[in-house]
N, C-alpha and C. Protein backbone atom coordinates (compact mmCIF):
# COMPACT_ATOMS: atom_id res chain seq x y z
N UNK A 1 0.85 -1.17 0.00
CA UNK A 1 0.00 0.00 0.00
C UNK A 1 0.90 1.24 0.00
N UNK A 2 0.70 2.04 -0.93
CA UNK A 2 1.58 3.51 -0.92
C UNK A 2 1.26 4.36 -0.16
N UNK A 3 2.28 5.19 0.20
CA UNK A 3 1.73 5.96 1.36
C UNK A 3 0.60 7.12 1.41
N UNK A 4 0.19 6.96 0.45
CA UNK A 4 -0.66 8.12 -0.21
C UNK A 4 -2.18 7.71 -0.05
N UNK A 5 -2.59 6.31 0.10
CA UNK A 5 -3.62 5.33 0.25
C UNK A 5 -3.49 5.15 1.59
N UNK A 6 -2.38 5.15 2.46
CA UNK A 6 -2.97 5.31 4.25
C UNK A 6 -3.85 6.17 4.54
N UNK A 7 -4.24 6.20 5.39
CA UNK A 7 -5.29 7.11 6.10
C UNK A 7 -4.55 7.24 7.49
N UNK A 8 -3.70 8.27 7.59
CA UNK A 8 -2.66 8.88 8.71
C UNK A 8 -3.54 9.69 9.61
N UNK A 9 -3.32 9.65 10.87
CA UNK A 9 -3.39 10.58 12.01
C UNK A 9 -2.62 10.30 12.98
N UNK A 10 -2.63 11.70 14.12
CA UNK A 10 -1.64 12.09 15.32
C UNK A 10 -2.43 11.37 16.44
N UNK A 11 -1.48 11.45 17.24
CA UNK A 11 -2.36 10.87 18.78
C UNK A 11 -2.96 12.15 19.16
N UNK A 12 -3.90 12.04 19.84
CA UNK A 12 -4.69 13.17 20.39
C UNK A 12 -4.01 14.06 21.88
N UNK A 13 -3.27 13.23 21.87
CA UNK A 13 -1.89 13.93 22.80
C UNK A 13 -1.04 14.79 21.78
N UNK A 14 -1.20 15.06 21.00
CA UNK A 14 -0.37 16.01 20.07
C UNK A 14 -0.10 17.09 20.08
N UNK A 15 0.73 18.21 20.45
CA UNK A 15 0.20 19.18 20.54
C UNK A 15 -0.10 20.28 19.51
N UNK A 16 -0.55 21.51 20.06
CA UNK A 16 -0.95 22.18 19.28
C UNK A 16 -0.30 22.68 17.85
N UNK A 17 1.09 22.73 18.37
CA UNK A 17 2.19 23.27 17.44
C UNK A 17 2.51 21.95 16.18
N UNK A 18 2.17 20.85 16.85
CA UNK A 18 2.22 20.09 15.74
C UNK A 18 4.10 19.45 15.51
N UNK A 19 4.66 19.86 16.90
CA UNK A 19 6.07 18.83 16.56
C UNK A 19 6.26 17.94 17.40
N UNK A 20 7.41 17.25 17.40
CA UNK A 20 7.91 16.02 17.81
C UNK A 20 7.01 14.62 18.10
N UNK A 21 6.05 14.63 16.77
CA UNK A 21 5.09 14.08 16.90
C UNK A 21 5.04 12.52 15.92
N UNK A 22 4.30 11.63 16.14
CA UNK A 22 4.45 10.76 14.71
C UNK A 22 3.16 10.79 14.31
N UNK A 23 2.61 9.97 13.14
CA UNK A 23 1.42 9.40 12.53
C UNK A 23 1.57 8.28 12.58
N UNK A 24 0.13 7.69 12.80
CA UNK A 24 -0.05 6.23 12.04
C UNK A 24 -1.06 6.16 11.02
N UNK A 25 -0.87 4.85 10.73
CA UNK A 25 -2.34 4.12 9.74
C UNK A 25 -2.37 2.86 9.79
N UNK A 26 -3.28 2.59 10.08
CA UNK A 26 -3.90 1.18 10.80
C UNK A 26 -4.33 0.44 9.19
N UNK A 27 -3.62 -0.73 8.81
CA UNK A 27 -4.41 -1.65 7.99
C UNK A 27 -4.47 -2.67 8.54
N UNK A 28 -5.19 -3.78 7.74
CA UNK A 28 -5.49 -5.03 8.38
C UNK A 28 -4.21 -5.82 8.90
N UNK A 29 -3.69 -5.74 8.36
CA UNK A 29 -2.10 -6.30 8.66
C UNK A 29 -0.80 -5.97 9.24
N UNK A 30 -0.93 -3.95 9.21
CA UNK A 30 0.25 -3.78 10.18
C UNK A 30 -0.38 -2.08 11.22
N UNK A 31 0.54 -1.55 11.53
CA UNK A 31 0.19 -0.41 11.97
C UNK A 31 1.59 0.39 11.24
N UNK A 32 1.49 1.54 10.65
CA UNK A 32 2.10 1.93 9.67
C UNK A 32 2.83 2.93 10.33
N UNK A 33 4.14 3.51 10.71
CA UNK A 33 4.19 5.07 11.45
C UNK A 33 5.39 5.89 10.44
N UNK A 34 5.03 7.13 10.70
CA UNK A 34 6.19 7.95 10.48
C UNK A 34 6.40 9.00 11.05
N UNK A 35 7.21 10.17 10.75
CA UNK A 35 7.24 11.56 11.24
C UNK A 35 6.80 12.02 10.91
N UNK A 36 6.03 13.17 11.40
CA UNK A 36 4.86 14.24 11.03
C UNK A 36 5.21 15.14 10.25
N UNK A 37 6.71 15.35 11.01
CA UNK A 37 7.41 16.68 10.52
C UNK A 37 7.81 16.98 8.89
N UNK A 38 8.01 15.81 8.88
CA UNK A 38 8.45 15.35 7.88
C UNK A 38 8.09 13.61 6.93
N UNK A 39 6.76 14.29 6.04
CA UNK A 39 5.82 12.97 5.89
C UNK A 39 6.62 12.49 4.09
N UNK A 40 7.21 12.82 3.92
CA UNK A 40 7.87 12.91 2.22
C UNK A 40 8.64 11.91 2.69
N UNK A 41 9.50 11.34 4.14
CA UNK A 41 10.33 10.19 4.31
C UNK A 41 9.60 8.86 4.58
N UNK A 42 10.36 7.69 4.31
CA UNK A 42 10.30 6.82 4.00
C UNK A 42 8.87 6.57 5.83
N UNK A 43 8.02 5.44 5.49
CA UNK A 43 7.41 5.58 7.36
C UNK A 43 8.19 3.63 7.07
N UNK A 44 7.59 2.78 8.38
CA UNK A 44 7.87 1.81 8.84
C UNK A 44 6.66 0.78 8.97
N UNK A 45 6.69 -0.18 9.23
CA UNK A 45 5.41 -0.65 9.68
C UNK A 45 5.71 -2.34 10.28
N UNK A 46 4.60 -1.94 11.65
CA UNK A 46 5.00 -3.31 12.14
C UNK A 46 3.78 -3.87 12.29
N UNK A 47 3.70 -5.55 12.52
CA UNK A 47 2.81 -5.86 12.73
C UNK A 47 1.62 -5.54 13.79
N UNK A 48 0.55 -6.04 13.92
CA UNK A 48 -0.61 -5.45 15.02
C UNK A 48 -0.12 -6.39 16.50
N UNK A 49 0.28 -7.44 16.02
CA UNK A 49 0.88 -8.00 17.71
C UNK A 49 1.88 -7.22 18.13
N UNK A 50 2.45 -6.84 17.07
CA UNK A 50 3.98 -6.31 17.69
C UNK A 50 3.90 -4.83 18.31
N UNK A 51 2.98 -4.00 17.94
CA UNK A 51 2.28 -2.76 18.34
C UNK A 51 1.59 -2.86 19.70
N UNK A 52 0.53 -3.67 19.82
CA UNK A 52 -0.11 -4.09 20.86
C UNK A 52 1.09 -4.47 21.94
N UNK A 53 2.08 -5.34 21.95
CA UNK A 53 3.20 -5.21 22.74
C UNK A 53 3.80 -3.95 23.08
N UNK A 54 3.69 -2.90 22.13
CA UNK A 54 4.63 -1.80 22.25
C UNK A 54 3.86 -0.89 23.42
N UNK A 55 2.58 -0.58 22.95
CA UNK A 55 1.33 0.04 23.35
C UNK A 55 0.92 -0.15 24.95
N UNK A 56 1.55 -1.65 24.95
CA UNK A 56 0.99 -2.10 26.40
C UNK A 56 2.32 -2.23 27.03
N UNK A 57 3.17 -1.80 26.57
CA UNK A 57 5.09 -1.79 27.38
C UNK A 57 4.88 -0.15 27.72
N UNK A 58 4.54 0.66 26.71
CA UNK A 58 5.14 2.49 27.06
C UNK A 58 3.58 3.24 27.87
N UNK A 59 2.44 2.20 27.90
CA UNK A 59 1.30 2.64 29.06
C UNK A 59 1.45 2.29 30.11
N UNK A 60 2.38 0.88 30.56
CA UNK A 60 2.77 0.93 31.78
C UNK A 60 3.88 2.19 32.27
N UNK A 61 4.49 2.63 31.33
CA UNK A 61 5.92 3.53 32.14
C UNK A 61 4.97 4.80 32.79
């Protein structure tokens, strides 16, 4: 899927100014991220288990 066919948004923790922030996009198969700041670079994408691990490691800190 090209990055142009994600459907990107910020966490709602974002702030106003709009930096040091990422995006995602959720497909059936991975969770997609990149930098906000800069959306023209390459993003990443990992699977939905591997997110759900991440998600539930940095809500405990």
């Amino acid at each position: 899927m090209s990055r142009s066919e994600l459907d990107w948004f910020k966490s709602s923790y974002s702030s106003a100014q709009g930096d040091s922030c990422i995006e995602i996009a959720v497909t059936g198969q991975a969770i997609h991220v990149r930098d906000s700041k800069d959306v023209t670079r390459p993003h990443f994408a990992v699977g939905r288990a591997e997110w759900a691990r991440f998600v539930g490691f940095v809500s405990e800190v």
